[in-house]
Protein backbone atom coordinates (compact mmCIF):
# COMPACT_ATOMS: atom_id res chain seq x y z
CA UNK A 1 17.88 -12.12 -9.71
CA UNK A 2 14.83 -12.56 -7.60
CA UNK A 3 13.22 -9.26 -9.25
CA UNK A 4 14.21 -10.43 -12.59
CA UNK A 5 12.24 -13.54 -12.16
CA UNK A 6 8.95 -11.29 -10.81
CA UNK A 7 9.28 -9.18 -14.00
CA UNK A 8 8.99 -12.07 -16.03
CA UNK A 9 6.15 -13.64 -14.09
CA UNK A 10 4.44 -10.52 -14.37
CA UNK A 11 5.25 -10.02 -18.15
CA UNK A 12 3.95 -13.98 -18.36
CA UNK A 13 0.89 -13.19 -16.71
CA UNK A 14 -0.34 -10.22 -18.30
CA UNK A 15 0.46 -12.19 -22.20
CA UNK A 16 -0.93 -15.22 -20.81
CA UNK A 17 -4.09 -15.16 -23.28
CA UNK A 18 -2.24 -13.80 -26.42
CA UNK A 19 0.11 -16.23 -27.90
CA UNK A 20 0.69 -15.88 -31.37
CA UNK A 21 4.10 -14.59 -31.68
CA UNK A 22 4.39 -15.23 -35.33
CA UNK A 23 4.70 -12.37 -37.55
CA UNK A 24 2.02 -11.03 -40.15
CA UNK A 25 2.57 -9.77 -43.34
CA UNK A 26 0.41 -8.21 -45.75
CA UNK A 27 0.97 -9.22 -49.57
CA UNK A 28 1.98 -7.68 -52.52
CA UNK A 29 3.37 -4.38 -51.03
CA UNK A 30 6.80 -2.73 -52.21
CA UNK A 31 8.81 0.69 -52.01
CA UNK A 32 8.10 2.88 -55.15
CA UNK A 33 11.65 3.70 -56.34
CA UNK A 34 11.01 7.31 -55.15
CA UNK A 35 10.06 5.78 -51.42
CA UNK A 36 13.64 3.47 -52.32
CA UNK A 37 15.40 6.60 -51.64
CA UNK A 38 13.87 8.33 -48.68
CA UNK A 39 15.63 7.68 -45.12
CA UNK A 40 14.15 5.47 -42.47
CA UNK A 41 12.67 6.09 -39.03
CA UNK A 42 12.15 3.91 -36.03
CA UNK A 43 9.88 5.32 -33.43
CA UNK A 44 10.33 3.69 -29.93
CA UNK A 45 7.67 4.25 -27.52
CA UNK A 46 8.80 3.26 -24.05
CA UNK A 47 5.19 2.56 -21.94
CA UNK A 48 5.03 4.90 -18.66
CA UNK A 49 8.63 6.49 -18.93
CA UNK A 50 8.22 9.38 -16.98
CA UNK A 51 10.12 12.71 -18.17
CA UNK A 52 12.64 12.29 -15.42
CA UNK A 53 13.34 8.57 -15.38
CA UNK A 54 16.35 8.36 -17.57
CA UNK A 55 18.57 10.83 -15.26
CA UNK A 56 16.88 9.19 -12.07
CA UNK A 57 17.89 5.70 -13.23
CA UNK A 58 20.57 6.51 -15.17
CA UNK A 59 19.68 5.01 -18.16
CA UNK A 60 23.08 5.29 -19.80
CA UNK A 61 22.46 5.18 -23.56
CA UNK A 62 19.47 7.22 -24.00
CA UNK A 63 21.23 10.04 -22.27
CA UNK A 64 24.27 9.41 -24.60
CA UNK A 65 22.26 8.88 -27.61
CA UNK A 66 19.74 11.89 -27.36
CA UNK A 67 22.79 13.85 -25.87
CA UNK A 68 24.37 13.48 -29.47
CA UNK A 69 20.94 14.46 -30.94
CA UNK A 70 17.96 16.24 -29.80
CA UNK A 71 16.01 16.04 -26.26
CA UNK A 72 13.32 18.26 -25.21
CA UNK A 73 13.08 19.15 -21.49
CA UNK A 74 9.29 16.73 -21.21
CA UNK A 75 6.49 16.25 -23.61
CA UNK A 76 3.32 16.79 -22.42
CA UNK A 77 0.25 14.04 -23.50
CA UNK A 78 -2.60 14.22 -24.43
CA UNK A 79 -5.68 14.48 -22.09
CA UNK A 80 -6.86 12.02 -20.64
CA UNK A 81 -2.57 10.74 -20.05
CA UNK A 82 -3.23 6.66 -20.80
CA UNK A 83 -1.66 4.56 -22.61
CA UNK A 84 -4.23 4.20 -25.78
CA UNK A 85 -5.24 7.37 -26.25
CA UNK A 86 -1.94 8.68 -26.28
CA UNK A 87 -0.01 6.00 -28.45
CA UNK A 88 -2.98 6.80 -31.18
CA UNK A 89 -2.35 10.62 -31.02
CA UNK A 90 1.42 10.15 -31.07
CA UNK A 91 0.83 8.48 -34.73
CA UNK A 92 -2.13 10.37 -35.86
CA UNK A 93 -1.78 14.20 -34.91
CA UNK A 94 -4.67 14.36 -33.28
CA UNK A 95 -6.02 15.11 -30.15
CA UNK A 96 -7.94 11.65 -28.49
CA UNK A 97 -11.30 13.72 -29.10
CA UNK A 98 -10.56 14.08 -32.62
CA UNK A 99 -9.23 10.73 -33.61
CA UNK A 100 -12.33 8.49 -31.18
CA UNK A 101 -9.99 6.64 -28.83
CA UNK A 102 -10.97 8.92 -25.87
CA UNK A 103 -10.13 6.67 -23.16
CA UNK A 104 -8.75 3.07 -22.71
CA UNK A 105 -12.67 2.31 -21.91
CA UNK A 106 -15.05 3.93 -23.14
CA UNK A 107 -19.04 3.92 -24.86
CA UNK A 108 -20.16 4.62 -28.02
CA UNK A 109 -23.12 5.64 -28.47
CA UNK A 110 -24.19 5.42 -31.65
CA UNK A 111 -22.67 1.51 -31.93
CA UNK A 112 -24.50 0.80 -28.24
CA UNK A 113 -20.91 -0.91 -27.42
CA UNK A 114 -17.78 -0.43 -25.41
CA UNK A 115 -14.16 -0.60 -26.25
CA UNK A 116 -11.81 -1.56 -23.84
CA UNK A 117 -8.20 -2.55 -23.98
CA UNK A 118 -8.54 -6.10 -23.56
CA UNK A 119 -11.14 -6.98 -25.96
CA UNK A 120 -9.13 -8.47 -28.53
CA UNK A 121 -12.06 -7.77 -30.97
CA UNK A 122 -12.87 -4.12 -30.48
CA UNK A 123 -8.64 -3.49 -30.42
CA UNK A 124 -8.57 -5.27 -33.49
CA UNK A 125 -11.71 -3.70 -35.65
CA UNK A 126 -10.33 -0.99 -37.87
CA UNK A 127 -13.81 0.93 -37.72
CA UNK A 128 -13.11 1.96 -34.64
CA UNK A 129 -10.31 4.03 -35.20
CA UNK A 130 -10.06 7.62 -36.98
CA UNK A 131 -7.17 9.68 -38.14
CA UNK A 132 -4.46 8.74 -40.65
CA UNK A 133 -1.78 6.75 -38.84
CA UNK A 134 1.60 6.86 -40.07
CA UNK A 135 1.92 3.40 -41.42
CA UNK A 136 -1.31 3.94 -43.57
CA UNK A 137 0.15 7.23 -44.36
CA UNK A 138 3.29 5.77 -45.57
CA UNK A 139 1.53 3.02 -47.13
CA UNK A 140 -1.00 4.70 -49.14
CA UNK A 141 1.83 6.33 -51.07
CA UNK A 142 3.63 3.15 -51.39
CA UNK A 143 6.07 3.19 -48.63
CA UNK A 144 6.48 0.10 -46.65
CA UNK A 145 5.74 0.53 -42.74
CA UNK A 146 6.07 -1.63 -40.13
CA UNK A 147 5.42 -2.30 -36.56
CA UNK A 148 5.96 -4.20 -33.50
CA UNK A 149 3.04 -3.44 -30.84
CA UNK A 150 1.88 -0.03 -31.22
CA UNK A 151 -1.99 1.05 -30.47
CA UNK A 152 -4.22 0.57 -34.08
CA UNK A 153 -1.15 -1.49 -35.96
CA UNK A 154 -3.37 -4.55 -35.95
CA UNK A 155 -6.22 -3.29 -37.05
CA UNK A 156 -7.34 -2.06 -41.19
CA UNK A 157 -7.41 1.47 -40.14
CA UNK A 158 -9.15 2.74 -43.32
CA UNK A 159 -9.02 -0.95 -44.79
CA UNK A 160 -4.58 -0.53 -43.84
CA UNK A 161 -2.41 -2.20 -41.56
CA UNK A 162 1.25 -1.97 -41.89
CA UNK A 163 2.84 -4.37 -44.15
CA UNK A 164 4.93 -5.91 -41.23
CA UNK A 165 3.14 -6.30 -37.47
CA UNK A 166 2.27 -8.53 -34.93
CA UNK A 167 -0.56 -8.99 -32.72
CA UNK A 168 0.14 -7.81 -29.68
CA UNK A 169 1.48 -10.32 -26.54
CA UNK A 170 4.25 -10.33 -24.32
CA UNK A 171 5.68 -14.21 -24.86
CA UNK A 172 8.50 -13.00 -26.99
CA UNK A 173 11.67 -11.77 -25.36
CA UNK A 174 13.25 -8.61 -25.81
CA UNK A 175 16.03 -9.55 -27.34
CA UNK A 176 13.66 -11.44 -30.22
CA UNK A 177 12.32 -8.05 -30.56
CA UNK A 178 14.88 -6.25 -30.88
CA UNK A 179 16.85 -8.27 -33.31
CA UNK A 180 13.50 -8.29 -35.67
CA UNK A 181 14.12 -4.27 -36.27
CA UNK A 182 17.73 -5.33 -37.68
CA UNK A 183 16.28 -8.50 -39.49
CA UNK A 184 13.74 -5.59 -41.07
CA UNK A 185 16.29 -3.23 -42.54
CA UNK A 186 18.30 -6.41 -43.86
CA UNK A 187 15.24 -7.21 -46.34
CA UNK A 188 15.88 -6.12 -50.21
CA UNK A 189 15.42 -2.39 -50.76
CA UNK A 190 11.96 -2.80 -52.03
CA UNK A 191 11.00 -4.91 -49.09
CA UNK A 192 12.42 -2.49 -46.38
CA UNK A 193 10.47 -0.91 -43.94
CA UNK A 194 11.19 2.76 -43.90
CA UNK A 195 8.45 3.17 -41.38
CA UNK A 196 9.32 1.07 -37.86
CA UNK A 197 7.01 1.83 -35.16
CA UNK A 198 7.94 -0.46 -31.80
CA UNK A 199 6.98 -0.51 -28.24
CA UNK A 200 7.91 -1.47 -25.15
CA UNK A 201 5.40 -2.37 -22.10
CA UNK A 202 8.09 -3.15 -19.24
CA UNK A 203 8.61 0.47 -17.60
CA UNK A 204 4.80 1.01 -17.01
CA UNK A 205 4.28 -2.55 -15.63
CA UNK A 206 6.55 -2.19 -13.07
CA UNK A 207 5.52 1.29 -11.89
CA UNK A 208 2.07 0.38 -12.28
CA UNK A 209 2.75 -2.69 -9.87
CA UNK A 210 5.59 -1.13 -7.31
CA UNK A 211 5.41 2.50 -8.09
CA UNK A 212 7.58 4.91 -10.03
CA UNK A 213 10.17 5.36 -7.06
CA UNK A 214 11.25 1.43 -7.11
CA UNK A 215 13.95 -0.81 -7.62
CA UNK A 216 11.25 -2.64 -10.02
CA UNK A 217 11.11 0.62 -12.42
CA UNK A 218 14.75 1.05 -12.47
CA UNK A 219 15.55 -2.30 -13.14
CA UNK A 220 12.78 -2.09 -16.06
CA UNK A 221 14.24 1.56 -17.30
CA UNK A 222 18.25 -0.25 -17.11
CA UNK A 223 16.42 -3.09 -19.40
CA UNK A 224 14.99 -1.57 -22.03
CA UNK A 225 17.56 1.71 -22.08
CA UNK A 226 20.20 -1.61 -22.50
CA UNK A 227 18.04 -3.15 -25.60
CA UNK A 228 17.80 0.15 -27.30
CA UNK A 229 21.71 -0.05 -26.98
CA UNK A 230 21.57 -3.31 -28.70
CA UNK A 231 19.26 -2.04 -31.48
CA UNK A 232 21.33 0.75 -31.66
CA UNK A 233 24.34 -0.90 -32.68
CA UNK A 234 22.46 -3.26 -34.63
CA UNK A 235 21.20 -0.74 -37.14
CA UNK A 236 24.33 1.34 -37.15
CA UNK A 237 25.75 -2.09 -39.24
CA UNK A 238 23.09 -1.39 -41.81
CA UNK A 239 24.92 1.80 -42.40
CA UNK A 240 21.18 2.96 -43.67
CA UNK A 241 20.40 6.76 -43.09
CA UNK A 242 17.80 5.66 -40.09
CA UNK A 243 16.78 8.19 -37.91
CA UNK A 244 15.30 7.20 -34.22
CA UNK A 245 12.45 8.89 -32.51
CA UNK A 246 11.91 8.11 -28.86
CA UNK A 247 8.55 8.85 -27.09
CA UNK A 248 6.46 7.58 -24.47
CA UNK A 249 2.74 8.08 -23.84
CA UNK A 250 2.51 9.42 -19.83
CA UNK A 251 4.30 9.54 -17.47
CA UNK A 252 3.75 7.84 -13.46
CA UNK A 253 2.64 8.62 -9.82
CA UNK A 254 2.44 7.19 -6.71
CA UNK A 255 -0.91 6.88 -5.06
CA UNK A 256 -2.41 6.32 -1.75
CA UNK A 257 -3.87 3.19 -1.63
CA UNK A 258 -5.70 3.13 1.33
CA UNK A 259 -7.66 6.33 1.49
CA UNK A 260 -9.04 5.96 -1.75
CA UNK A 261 -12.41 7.97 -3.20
CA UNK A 262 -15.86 6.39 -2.73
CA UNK A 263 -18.62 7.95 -4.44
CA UNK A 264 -21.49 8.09 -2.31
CA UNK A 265 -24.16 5.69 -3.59
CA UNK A 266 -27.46 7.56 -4.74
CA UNK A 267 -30.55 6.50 -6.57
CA UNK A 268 -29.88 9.94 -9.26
CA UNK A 269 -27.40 7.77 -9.80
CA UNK A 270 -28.35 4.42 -11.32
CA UNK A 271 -30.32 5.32 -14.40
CA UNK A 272 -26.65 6.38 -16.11
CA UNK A 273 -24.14 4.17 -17.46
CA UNK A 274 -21.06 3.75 -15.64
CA UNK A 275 -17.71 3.35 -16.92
CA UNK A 276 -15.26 3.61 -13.91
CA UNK A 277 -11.09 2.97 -13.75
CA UNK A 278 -8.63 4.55 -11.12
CA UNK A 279 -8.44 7.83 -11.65
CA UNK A 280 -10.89 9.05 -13.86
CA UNK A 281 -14.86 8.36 -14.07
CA UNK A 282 -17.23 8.73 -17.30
CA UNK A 283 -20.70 8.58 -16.74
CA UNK A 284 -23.48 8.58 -19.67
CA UNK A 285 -27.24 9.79 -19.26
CA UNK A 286 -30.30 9.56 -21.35
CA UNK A 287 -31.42 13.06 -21.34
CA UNK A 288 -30.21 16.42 -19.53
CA UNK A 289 -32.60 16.53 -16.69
CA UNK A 290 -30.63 12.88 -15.37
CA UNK A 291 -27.82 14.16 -16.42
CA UNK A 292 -27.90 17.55 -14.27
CA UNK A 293 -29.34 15.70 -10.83
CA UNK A 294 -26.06 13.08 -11.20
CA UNK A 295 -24.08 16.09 -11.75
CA UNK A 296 -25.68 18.60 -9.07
CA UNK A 297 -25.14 15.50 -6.50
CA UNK A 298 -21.84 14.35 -7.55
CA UNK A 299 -20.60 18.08 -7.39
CA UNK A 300 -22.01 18.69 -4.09
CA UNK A 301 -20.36 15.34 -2.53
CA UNK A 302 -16.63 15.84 -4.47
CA UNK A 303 -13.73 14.77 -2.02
CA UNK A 304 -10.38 14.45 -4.22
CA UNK A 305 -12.12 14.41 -6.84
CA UNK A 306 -13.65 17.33 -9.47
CA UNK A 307 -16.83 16.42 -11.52
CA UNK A 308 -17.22 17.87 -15.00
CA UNK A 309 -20.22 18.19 -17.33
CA UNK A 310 -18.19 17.12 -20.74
CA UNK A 311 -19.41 20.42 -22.27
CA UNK A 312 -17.43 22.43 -19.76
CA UNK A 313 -14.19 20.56 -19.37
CA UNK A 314 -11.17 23.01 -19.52
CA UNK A 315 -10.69 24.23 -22.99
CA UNK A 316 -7.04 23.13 -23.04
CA UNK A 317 -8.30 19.09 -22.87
CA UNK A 318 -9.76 19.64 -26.47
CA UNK A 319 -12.11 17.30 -24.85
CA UNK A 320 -15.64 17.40 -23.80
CA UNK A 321 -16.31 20.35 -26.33
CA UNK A 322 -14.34 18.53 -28.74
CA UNK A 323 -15.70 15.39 -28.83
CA UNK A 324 -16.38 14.51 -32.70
CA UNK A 325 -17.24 10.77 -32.18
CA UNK A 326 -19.73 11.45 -29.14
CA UNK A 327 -18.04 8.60 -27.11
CA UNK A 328 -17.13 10.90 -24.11
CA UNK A 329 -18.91 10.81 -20.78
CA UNK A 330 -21.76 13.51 -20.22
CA UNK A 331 -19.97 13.67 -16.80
CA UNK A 332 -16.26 13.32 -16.15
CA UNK A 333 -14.76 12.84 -12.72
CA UNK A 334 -11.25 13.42 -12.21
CA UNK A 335 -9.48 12.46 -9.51
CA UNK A 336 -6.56 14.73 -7.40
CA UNK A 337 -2.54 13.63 -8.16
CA UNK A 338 -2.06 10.96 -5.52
CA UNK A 339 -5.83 9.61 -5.22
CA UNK A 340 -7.28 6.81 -6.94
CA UNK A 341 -11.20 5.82 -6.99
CA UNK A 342 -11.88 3.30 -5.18
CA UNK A 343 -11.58 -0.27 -7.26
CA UNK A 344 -10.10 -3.78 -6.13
CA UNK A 345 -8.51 -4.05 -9.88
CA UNK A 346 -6.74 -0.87 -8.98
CA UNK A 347 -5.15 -0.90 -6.01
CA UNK A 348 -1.64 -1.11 -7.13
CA UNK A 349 0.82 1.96 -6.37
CA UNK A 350 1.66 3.66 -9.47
CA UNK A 351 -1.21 5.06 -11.74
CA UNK A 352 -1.41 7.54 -14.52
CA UNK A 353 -4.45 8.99 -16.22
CA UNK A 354 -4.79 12.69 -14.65
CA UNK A 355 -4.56 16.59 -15.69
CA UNK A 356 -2.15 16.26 -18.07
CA UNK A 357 -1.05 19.67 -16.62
CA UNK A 358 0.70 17.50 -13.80
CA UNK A 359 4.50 18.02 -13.92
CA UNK A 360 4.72 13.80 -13.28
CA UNK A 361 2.47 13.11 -16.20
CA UNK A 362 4.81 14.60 -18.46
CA UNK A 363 6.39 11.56 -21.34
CA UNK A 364 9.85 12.26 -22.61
CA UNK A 365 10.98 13.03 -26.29
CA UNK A 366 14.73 12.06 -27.90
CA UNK A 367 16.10 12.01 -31.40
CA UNK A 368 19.39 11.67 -33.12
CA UNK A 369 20.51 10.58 -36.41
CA UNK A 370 20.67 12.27 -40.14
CA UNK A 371 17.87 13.91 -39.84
CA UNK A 372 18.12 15.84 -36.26
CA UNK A 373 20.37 18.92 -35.56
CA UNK A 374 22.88 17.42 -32.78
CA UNK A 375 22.95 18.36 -29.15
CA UNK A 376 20.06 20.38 -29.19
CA UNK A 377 17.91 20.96 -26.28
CA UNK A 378 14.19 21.87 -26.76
CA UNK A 379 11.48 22.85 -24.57
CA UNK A 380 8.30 21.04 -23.50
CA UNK A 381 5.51 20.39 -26.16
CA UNK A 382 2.71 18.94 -26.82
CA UNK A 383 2.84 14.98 -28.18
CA UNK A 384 0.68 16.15 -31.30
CA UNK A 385 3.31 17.51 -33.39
CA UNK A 386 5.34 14.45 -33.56
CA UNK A 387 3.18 13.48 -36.71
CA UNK A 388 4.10 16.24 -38.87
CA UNK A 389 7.69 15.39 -37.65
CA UNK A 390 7.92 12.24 -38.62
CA UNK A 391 6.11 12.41 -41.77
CA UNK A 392 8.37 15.63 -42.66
CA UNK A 393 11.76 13.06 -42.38
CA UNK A 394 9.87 10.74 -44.47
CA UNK A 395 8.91 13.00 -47.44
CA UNK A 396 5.01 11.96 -46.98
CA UNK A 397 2.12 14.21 -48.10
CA UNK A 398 -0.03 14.78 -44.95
CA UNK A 399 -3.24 14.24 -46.52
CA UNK A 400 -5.75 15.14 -44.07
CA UNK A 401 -6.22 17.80 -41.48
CA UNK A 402 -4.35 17.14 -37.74
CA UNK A 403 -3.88 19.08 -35.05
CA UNK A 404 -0.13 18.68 -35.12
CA UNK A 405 1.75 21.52 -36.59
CA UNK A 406 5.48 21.12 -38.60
CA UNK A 407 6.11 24.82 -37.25
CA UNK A 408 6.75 23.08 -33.50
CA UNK A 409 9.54 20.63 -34.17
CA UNK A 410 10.60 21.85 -37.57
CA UNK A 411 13.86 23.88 -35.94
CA UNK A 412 15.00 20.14 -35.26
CA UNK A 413 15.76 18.88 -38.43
CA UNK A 414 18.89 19.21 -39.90
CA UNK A 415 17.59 19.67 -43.55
């Protein structure tokens, strides 16, 4: 009891300064009668769910559900592995270079600004965002889409929200939440969302707070693996042919957080612009000769930590080399599994953000319904080709270039 009562102080805390629960709709938007017929898929993101946290907690209907459908072994997100960048390329097909939402803070150049996670007015500008995300996919060729909390559904992404979402806070139960995906697929047939994106925060507060090993995570998995049992059986009584995707964004580690990095301070250090967060630092300069006396210094003093010029980040990133937008550090430094930079903010135990080569980084992927072959088991990929995917089920054109490809996760489908 006493740890259900910390999860919802924390939950209170952290949705203290977004309140308005009430649902937004966009007018005038209806199902074609060719979109009338297509099948329906809800895609559940579960926040900081590592690859192993189902079996380890025993999360009892996932493992039942995805072993009736499809499960792949981990899949592996995007670099840099947070929380925005990854929830974007999930429902884009791009890589976080490619679509501008490179990190969950970082500068633009070209707009002099930053965007960071909790400014409600850079989250909620549509100009910020590239790519085609699935609801503006699905709604540009009249489909109806909609969304509870995913990363871009608030904002006119190409002048487009979704014609169901809410702004995101963390007031409304779960059970609320839940029962709004069955109150979705009750609506008239040209009302009905074939499109449900929906997201739950609880897993990755709790190992960001206690750590991924904790009786605060598996009480969080138990929760949420129990409400998609609820939504579950709520959508079976539609007896619509809805299909569910299950994702998350990163996985979770547990850091030291006592020996953590300090960067030595240095005066070849102060003309550049300094975004910093746990494990990973992004550092701007004005021209190259600044840029290569930070670098040559920060290089020469690295201790758990690697330094980067962002043209010569590893190739498999599709990163620094990548970086259409120009909104990525000139330097990068990464910090080892297990070490965090040093940061009163950040001092809790579990943290995410590294090589997304780390085995604990890793996000998990499950599917059943219509749709997916059943008790198939598929190996690790990357979280790119989920787009294709899901706009394969749906029947939507894909109408501009991604980095996702159908060939990945076509084997899956059952059509």
């Amino acid at each position: 009891m006493k740890r259900i009562f910390l999860l919802a102080a924390v939950l209170f805390s952290l949705g203290s300064q977004a309140q308005d629960t009430t649902q937004q709709v966009t007018p005038g938007r209806k199902n074609s009668a060719t979109q009338q017929s297509k099948p329906y898929v809800i895609m559940i993101s579960i926040d900081g769910f590592r690859y192993d946290y189902a079996e380890k907690y025993k999360a009892e209907n996932l493992l039942r559900l995805s072993g009736q459908g499809v499960r792949a072994t981990a899949m592996q997100p995007a670099f840099p592995s947070l929380t925005f960048p990854n929830h974007y390329s999930l429902v884009t097909g791009l890589y976080p270079a490619h679509h501008g939402l490179v990190d969950n803070l970082f500068y633009d150049r070209k707009r002099d600004a930053v965007y960071k996670v909790s400014n409600r007015d850079a989250v909620e500008d549509g100009t910020w965002y590239n790519g085609v995300p699935l609801w503006v996919l699905a709604e540009k060729q009249q489909m109806v889409s909609a969304s509870y909390f995913w990363v871009g559904s608030e904002s006119a992404v190409q002048m487009v929200r979704p014609t169901y979402y809410f702004k995101y806070q963390e007031k409304t139960t779960i059970d609320r939440r839940v029962q709004q995906v069955a109150e979705w697929l009750s609506l008239p047939e040209d009302q009905r969302p074939h499109l449900i994106t929906f997201y739950f925060p609880e897993v990755d507060h709790m190992g960001h707070s206690w750590g991924p090993d904790s009786d605060s995570v598996r009480s969080a998995v138990q929760l949420v693996d129990k409400a998609i049992g609820k939504m579950v059986a709520m959508v079976e009584k539609q007896k619509l042919p809805v299909n569910f995707i299950v994702v998350s964004d990163h996985g979770m580690i547990q850091v030291d957080t006592v020996h953590t990095i300090s960067i030595p301070e240095s005066p070849l250090l102060q003309p550049l612009k300094v975004l910093p967060a746990g494990q990973k630092i992004m550092l701007y300069g004005k021209n190259d000769e600044e840029i290569k006396a930070a670098y040559d210094y920060l290089k020469q003093h690295e201790n758990h930590y690697t330094a980067y010029l962002k043209k010569e980040t590893p190739e498999r990133w599709h990163y620094g080399q990548e970086d259409v937008y120009n909104r990525i550090g000139d330097i990068i430094l990464l910090a080892e599994a297990n070490y965090i930079f040093k940061s009163a903010k950040e001092s809790h135990p579990g943290h995410h953000g590294y090589d997304n080569n780390l085995t604990n980084m890793n996000a998990i992927f499950m599917a059943w319904g219509p749709a997916f072959k059943p008790h198939t088991r598929i190996a690790t990929f990357e979280n790119v080709h989920v787009y294709p995917l899901v706009a394969r089920i749906l029947g939507l054109d894909i109408t501009q270039p991604i980095d996702g490809q159908l060939e990945v996760l076509e084997p899956i489908l059952n059509f």
